[in-house]
N, C-alpha and C. Protein backbone atom coordinates (compact mmCIF):
# COMPACT_ATOMS: atom_id res chain seq x y z
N UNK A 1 -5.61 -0.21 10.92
CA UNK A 1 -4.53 -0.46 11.86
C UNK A 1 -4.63 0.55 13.00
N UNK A 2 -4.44 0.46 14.09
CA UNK A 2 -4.81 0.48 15.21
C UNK A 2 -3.44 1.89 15.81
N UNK A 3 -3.30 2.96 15.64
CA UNK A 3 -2.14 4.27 15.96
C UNK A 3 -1.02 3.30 16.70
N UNK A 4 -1.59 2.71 18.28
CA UNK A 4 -0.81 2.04 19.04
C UNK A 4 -0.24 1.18 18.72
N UNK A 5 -0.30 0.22 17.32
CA UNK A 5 0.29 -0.62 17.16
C UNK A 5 2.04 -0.68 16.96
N UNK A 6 2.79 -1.22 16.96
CA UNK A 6 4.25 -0.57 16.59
C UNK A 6 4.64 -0.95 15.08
N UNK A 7 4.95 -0.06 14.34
CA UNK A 7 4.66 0.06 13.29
C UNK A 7 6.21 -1.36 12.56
N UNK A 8 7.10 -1.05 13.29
CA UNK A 8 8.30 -1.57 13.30
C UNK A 8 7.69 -2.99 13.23
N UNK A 9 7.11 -3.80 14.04
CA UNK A 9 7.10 -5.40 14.30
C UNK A 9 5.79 -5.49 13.07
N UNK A 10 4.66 -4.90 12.78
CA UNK A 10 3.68 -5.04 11.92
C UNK A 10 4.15 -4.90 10.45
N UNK A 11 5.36 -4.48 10.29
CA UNK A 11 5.85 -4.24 8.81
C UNK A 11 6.95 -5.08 8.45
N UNK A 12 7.79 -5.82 9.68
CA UNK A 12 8.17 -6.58 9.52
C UNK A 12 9.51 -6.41 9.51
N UNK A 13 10.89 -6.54 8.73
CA UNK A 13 12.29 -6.57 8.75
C UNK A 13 12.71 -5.07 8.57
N UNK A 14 11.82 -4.37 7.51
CA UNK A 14 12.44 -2.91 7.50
C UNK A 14 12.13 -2.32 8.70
N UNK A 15 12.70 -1.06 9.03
CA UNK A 15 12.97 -0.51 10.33
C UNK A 15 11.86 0.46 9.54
N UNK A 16 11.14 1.55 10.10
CA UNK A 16 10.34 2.46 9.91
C UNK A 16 10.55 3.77 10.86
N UNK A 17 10.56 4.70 10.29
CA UNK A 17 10.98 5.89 10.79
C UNK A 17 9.65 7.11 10.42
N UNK A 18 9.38 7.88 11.08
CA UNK A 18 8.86 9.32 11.27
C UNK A 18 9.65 10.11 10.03
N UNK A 19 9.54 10.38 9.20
CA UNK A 19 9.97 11.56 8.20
C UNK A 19 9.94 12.78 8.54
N UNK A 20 10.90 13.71 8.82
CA UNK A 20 10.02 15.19 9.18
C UNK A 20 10.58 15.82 7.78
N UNK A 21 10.34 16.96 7.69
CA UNK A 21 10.62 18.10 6.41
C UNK A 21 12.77 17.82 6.26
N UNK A 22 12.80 18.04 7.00
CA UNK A 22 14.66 17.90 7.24
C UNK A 22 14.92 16.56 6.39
N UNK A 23 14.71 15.63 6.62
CA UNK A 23 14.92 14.51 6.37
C UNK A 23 14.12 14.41 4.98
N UNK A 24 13.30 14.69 4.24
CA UNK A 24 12.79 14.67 2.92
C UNK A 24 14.00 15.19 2.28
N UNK A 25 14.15 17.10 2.82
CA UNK A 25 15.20 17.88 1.82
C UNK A 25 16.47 17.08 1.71
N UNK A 26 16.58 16.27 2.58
CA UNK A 26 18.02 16.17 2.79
C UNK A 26 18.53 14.69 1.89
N UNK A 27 17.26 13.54 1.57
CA UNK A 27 16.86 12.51 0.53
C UNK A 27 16.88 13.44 -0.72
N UNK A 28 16.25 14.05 -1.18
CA UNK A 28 15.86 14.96 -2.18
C UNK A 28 17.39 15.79 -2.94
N UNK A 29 18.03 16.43 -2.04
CA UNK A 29 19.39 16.67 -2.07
C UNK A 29 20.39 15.48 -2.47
N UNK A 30 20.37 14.04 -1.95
CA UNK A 30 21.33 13.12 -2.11
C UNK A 30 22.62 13.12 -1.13
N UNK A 31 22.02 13.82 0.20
CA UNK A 31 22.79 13.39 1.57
C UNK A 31 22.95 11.68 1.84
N UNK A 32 24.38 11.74 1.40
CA UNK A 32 24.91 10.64 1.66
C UNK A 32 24.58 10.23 2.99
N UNK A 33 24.26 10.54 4.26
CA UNK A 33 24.22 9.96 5.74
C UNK A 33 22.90 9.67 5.32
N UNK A 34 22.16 9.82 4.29
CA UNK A 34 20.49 9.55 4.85
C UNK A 34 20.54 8.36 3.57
N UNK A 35 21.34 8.00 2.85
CA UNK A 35 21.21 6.77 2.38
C UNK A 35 20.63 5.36 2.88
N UNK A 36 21.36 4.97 4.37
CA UNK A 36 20.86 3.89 4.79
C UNK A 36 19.34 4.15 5.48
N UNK A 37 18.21 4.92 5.16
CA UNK A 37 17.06 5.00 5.35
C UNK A 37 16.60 4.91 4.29
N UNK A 38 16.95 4.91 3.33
CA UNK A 38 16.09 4.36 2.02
C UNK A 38 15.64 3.65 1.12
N UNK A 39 15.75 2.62 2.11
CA UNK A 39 14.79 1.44 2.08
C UNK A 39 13.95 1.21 3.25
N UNK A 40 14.01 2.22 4.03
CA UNK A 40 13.11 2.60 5.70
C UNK A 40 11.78 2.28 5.05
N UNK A 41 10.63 1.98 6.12
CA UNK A 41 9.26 2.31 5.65
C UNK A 41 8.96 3.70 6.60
N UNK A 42 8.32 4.51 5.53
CA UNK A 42 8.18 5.94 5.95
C UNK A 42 6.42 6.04 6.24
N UNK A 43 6.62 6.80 7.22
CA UNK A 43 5.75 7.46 8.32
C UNK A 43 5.88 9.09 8.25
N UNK A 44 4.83 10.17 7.85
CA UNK A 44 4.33 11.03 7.63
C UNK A 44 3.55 11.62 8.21
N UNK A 45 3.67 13.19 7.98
CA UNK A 45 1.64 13.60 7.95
C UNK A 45 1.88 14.97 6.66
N UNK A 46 0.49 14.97 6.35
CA UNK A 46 0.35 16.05 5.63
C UNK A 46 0.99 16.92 6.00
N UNK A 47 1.47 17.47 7.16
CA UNK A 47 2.01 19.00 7.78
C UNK A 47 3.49 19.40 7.03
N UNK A 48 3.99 18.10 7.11
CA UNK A 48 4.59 17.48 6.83
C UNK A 48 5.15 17.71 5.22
N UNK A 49 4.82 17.15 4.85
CA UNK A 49 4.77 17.61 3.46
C UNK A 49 4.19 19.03 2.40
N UNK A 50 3.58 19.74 3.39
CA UNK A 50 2.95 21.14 3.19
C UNK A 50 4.18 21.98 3.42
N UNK A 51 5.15 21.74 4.29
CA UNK A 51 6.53 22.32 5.24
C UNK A 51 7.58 22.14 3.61
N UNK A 52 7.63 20.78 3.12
CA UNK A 52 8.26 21.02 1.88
C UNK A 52 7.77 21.20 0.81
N UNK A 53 6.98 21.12 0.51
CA UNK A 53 6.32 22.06 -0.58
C UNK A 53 7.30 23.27 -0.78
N UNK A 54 6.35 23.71 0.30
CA UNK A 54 6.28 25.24 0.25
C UNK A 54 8.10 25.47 0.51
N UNK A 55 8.74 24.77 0.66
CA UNK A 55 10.17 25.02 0.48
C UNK A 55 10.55 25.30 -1.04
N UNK A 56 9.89 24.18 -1.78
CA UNK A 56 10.22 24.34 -3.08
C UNK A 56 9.70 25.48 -3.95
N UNK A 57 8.29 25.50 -3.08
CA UNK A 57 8.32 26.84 -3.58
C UNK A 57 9.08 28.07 -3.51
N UNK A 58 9.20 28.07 -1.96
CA UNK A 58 10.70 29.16 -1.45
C UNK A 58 11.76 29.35 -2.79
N UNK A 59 12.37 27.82 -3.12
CA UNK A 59 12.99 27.92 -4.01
C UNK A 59 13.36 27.87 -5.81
N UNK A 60 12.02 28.42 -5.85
CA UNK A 60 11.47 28.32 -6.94
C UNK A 60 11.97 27.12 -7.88
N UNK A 61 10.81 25.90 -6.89
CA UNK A 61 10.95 24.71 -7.75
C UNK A 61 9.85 23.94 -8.17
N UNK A 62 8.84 24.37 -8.07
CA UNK A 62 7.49 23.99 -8.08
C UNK A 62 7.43 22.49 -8.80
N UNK A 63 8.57 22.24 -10.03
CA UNK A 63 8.48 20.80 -10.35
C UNK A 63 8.65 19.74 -9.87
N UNK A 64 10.22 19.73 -8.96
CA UNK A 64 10.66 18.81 -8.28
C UNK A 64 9.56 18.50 -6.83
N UNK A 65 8.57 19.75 -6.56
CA UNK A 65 7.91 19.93 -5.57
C UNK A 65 6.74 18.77 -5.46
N UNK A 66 6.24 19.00 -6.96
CA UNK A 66 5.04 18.03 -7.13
C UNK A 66 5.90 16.63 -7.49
N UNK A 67 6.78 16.26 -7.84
CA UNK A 67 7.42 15.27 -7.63
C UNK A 67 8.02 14.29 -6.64
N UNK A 68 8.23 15.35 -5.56
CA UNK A 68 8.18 15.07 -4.51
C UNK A 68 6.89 14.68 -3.77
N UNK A 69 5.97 15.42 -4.03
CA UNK A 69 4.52 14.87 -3.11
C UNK A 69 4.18 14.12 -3.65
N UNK A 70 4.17 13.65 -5.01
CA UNK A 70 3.55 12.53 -5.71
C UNK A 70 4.55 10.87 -4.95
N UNK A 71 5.59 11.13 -4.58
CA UNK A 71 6.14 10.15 -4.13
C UNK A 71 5.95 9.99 -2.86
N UNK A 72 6.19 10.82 -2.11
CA UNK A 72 5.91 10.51 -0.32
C UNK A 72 4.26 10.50 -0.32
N UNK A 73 3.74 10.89 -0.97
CA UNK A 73 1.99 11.28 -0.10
C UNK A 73 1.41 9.77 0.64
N UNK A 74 1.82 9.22 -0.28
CA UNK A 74 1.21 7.31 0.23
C UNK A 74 1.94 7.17 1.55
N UNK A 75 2.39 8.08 2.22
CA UNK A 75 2.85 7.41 3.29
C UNK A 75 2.72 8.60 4.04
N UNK A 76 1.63 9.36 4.02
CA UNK A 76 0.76 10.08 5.17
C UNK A 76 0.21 8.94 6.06
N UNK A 77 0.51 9.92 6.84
CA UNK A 77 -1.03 8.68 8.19
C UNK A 77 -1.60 10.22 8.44
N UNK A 78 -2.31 9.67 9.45
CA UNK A 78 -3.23 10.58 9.89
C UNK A 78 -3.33 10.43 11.44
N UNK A 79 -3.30 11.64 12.16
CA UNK A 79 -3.04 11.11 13.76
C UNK A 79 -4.09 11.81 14.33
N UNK A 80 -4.45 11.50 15.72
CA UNK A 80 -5.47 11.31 16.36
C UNK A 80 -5.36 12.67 17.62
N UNK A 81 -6.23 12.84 18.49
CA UNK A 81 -6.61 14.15 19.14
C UNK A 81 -5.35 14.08 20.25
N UNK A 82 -5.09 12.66 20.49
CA UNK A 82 -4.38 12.70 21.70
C UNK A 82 -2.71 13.47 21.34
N UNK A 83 -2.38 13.09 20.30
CA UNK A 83 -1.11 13.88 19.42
C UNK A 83 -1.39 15.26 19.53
N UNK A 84 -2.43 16.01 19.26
CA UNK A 84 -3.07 17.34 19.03
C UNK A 84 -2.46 17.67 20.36
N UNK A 85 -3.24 17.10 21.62
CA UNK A 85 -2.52 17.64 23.04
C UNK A 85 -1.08 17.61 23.23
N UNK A 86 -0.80 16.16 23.25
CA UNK A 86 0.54 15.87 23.74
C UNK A 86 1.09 16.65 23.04
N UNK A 87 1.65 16.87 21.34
CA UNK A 87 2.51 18.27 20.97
C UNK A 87 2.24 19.70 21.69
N UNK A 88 0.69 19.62 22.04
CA UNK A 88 0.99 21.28 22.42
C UNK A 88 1.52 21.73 23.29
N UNK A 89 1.71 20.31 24.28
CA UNK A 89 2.70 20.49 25.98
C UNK A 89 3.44 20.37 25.61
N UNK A 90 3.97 20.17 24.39
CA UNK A 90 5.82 19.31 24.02
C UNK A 90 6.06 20.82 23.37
N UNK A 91 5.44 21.75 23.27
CA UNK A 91 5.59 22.71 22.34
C UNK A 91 6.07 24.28 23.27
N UNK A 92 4.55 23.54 24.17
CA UNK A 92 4.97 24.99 25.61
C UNK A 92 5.85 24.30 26.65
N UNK A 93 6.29 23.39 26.97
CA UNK A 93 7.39 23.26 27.78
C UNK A 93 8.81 23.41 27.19
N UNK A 94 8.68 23.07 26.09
CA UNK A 94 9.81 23.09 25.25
C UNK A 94 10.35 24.77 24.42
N UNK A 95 9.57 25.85 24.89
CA UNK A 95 9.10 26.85 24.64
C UNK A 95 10.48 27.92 23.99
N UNK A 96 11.44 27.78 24.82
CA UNK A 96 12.43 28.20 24.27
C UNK A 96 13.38 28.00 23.11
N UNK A 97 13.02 26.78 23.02
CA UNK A 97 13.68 25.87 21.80
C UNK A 97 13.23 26.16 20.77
N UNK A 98 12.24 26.86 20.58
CA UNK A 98 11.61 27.29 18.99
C UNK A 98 11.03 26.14 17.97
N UNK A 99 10.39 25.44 18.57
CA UNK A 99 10.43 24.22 17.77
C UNK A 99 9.22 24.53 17.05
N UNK A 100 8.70 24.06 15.88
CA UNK A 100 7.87 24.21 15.11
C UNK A 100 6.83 23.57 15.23
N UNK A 101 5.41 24.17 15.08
CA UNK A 101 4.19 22.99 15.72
C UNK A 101 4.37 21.87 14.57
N UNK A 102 4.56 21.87 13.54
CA UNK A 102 4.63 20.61 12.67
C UNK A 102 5.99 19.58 13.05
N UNK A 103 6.78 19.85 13.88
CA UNK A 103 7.62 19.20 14.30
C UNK A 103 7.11 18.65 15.45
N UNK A 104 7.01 19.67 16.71
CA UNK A 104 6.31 18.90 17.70
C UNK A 104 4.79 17.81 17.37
N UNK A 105 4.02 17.96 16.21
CA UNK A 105 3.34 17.49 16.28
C UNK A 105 3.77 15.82 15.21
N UNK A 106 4.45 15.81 14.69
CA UNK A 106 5.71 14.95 14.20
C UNK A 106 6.43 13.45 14.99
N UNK A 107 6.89 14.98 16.03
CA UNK A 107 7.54 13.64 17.02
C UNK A 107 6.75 13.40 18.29
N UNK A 108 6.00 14.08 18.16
CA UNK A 108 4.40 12.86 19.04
C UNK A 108 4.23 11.96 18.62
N UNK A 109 3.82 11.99 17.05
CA UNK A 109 3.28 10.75 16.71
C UNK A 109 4.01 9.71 16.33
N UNK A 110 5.21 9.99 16.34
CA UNK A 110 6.43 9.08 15.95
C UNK A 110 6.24 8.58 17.30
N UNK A 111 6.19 9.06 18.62
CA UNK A 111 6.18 8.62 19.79
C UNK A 111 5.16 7.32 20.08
N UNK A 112 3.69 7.64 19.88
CA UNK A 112 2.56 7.33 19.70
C UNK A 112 2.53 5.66 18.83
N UNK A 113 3.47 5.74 17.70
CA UNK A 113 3.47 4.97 17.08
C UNK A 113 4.61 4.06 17.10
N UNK A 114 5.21 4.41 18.34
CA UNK A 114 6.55 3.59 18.67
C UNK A 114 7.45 3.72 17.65
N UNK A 115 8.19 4.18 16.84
CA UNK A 115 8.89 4.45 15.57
C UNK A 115 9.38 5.77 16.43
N UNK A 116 10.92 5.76 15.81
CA UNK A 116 11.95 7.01 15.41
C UNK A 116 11.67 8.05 14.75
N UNK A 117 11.60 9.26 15.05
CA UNK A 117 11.28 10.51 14.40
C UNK A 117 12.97 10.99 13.76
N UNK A 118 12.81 11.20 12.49
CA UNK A 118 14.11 10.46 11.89
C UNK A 118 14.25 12.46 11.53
N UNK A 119 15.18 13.05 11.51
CA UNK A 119 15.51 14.52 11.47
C UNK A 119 17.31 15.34 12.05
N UNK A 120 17.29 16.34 10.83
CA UNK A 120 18.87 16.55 10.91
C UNK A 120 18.58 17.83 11.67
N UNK A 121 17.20 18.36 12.42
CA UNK A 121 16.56 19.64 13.30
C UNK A 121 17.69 19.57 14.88
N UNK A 122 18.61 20.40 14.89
CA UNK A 122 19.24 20.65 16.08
C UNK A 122 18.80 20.94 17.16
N UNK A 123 17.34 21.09 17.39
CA UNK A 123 16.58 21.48 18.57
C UNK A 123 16.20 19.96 18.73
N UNK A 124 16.70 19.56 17.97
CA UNK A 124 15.57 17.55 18.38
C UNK A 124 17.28 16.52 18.31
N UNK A 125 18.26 17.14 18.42
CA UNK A 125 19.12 16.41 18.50
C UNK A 125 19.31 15.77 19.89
N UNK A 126 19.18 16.10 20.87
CA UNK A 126 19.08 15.43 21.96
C UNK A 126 18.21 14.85 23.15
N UNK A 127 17.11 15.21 22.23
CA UNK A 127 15.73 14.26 23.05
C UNK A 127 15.87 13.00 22.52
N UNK A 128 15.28 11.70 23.14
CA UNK A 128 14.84 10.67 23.21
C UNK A 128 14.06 10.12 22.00
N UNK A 129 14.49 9.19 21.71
CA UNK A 129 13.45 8.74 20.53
C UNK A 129 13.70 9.40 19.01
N UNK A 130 14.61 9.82 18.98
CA UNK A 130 15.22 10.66 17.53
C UNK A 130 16.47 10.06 16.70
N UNK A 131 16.45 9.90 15.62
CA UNK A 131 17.26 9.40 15.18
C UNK A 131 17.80 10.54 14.44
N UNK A 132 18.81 11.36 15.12
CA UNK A 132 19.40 12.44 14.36
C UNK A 132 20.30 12.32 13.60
N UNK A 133 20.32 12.95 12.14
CA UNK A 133 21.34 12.57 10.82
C UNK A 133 21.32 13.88 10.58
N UNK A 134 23.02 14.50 10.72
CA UNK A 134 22.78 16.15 9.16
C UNK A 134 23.43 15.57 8.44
């Protein structure tokens, strides 16, 4: 399948969203606002899931951790050089905002792939193309 394609019309009735780390913990937790995404088709990257990991590790949970990656991993993609750039200008213009390269590189490809970069991140609450939930 082709990055440019829109992931939304090729999958058909479910809506599909960008996952970032926020939006895993916050499924994982049992945040009631992130209910009606879960039946979403989810969109990933490894960075992605390395960001919660290592949360669980933070919180010494290493079980629920691998439980967690065993469930999202099937819904890694993998993104392409032009994402690599476009985040790193989304990263230095955006410079003050503190945003995280696995985020900027996140909602590139959510961009890229026509899909919602779905996140409860207050630095991404008022750009374009975000579907913000805390």
């Amino acid at each position: 399948m082709k990055q440019e394609e829109n992931f939304t019309e090729v999958l058909g009735g479910n809506q599909t969203f960008f996952f970032d780390t926020y939006a895993f913990v916050e499924i994982v937790k049992g945040n009631s606002n992130y209910l009606p995404y879960k039946d979403a088709e989810v969109v990933t990257t490894k960075m992605s899931l390395f960001e919660l990991y290592h949360g669980f590790l933070k919180d010494k949970n290493e079980e629920l951790g691998k439980k967690t990656i065993e469930i999202y991993y099937k819904f890694v993609k993998d993104f392409d050089e032009e994402v690599i750039k476009e985040a790193a200008k989304l990263k230095f213009k955006l410079n003050k905002r503190d945003l995280s390269m696995t985020n900027c590189i996140g909602y590139t490809f959510a961009r890229q792939l026509g899909i919602k970069f779905l996140t409860g991140d207050k630095q991404f609450g008022d750009m374009d193309n975000v579907e913000f939930v805390k």
